[in-house]
Protein backbone atom coordinates (compact mmCIF):
# COMPACT_ATOMS: atom_id res chain seq x y z
CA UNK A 1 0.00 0.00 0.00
CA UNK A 2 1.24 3.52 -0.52
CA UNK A 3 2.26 5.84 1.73
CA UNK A 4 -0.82 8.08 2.61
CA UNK A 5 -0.18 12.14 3.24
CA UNK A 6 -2.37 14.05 5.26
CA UNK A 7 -2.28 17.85 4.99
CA UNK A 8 -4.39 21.26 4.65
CA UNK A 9 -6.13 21.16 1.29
CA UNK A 10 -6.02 24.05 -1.76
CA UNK A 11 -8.13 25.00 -4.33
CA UNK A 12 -6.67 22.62 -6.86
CA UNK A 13 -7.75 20.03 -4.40
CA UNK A 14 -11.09 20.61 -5.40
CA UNK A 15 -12.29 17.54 -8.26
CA UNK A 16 -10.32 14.97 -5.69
CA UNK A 17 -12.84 16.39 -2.69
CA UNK A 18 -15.84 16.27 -4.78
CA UNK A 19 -15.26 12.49 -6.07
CA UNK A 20 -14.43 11.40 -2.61
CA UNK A 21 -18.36 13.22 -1.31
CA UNK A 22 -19.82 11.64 -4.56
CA UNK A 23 -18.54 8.17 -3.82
CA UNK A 24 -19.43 8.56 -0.17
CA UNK A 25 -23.19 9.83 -0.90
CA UNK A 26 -24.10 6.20 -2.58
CA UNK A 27 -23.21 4.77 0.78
CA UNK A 28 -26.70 4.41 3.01
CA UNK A 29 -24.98 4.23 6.57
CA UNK A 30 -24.42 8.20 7.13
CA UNK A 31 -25.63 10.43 9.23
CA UNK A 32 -26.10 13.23 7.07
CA UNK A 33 -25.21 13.66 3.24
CA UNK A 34 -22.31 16.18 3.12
CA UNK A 35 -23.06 19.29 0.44
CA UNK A 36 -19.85 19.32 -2.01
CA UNK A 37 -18.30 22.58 -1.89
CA UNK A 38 -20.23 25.21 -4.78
CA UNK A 39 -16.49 26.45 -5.69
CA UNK A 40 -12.73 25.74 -5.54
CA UNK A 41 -12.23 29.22 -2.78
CA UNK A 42 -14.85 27.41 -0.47
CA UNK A 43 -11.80 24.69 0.35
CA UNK A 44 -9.20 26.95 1.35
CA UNK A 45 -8.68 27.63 4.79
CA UNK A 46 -10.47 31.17 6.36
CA UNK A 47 -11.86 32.33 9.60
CA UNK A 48 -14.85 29.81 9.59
CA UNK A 49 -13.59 26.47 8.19
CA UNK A 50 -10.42 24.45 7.59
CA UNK A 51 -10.22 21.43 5.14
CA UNK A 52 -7.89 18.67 5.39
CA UNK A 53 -7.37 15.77 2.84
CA UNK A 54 -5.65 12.48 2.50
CA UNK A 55 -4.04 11.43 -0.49
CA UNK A 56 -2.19 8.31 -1.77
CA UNK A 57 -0.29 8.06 -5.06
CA UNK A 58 -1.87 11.64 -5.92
CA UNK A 59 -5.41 10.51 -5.71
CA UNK A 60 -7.66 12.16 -2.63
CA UNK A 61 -9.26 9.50 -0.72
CA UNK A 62 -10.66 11.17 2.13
CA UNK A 63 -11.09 14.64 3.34
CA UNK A 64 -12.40 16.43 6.82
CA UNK A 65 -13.70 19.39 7.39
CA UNK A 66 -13.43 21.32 10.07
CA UNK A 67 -16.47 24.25 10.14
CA UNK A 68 -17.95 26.63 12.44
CA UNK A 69 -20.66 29.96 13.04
CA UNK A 70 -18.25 32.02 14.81
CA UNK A 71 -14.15 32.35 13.57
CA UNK A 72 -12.11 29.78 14.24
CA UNK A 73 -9.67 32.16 16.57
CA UNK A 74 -12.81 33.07 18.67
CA UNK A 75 -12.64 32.48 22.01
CA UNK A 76 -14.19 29.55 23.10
CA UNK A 77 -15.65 28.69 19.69
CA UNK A 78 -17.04 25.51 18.45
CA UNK A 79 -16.85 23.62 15.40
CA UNK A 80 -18.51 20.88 13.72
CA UNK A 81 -16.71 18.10 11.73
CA UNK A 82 -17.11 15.92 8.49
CA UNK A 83 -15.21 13.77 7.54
CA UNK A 84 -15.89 11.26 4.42
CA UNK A 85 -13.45 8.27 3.83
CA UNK A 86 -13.72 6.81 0.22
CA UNK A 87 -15.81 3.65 0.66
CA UNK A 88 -12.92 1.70 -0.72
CA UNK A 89 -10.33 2.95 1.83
CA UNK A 90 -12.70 3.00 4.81
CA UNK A 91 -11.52 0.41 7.99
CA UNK A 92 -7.70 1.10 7.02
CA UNK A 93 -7.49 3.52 9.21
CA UNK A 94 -7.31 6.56 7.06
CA UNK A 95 -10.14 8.26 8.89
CA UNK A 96 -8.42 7.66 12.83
CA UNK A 97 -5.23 9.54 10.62
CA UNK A 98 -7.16 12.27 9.54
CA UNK A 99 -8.74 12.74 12.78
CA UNK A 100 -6.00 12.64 15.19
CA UNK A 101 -4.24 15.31 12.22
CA UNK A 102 -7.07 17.71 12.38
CA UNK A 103 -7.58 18.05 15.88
CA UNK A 104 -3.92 18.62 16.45
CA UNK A 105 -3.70 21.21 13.93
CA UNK A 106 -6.82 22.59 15.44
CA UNK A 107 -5.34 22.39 19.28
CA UNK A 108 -1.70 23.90 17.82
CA UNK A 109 -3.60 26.88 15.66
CA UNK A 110 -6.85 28.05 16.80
CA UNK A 111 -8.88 28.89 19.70
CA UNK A 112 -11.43 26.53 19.63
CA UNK A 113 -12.85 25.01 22.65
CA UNK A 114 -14.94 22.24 21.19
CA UNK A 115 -15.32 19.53 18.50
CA UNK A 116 -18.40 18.28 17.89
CA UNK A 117 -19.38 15.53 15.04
CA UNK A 118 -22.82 13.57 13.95
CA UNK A 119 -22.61 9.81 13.73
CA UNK A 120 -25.73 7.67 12.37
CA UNK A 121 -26.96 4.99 14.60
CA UNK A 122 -25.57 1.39 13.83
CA UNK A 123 -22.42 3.04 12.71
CA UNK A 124 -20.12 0.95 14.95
CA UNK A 125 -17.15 1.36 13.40
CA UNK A 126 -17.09 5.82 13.31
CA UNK A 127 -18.47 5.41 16.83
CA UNK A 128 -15.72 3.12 18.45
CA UNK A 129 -13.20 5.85 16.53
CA UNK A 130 -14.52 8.48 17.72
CA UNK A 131 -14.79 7.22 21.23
CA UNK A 132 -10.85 5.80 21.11
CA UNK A 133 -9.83 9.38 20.00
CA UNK A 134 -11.59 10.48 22.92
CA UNK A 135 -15.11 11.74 21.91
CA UNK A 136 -17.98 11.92 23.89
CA UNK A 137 -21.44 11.18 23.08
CA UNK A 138 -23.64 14.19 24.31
CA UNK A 139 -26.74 13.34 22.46
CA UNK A 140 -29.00 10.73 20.93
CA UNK A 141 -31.78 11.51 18.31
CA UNK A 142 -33.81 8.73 15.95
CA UNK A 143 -31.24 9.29 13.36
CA UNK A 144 -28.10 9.40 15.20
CA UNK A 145 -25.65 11.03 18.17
CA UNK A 146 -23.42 13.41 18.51
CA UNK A 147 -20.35 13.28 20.06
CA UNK A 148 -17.85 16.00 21.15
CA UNK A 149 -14.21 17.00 22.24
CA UNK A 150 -13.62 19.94 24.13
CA UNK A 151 -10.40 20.77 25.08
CA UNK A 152 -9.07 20.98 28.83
């Protein structure tokens, strides 16, 4: 298997991001259907959202995103998160690598306090990562839960 890199993604990133959602929207077991991005500018970093991808061999095969109402350097802010693993590269831990990544980069660079995420019930396996990275669930609804990570 190739190496996989994880890093902040750019507007040329765009196409990769948008075949990684597509692929991800046949799947039946989400939570919620994640809206592709309307334009390349929407995936570069700003003040409200930061995107992160994975790549192997030059191909994207999973991305995160890390969003929120208020800026990201607010104190005490919150953020949501999305992440979408290509169906093919999901269990290989790719998503527990992209996780762990974002929420460093989001510890290390910006004030937020919390990081919240929606997983659909009988998802096991985004549960049981979540809850290993340290996640909490907070909430349970007919669809799903949501889980968070504030930090200390």
């Amino acid at each position: 298997m190739d190496k996989v890199e994880i890093q902040i993604a750019k507007e040329s990133d765009f196409l990769g991001i948008i075949q990684v959602i597509h692929s991800h929207n046949k799947s039946s077991n989400i939570y919620f259907h994640p809206i592709p991005p309307s334009d390349p500018v929407e995936i570069a970093a700003n003040n409200y959202s930061i995107t992160f991808i994975a790549k192997q061999s030059n191909d994207t095969i999973a991305y995160l995103r890390l969003h929120s109402e208020t800026p990201l350097m607010s104190e005490n802010s919150e953020a949501e998160i999305e992440i979408v693993v290509a169906p093919e590269h999901q269990k290989s831990g790719i998503g527990g690598k992209l996780l762990r990544y974002a929420i460093q980069h989001a510890w290390d660079n910006t004030r937020l306090k919390c990081l919240k995420a929606k997983i659909k019930n009988g998802n096991i396996h985004s549960e049981g990562l979540f809850q290993k990275i340290g996640f909490r669930r907070y909430c349970q609804d007919p669809i799903g839960s949501k889980w968070c990570l504030c930090r200390l």
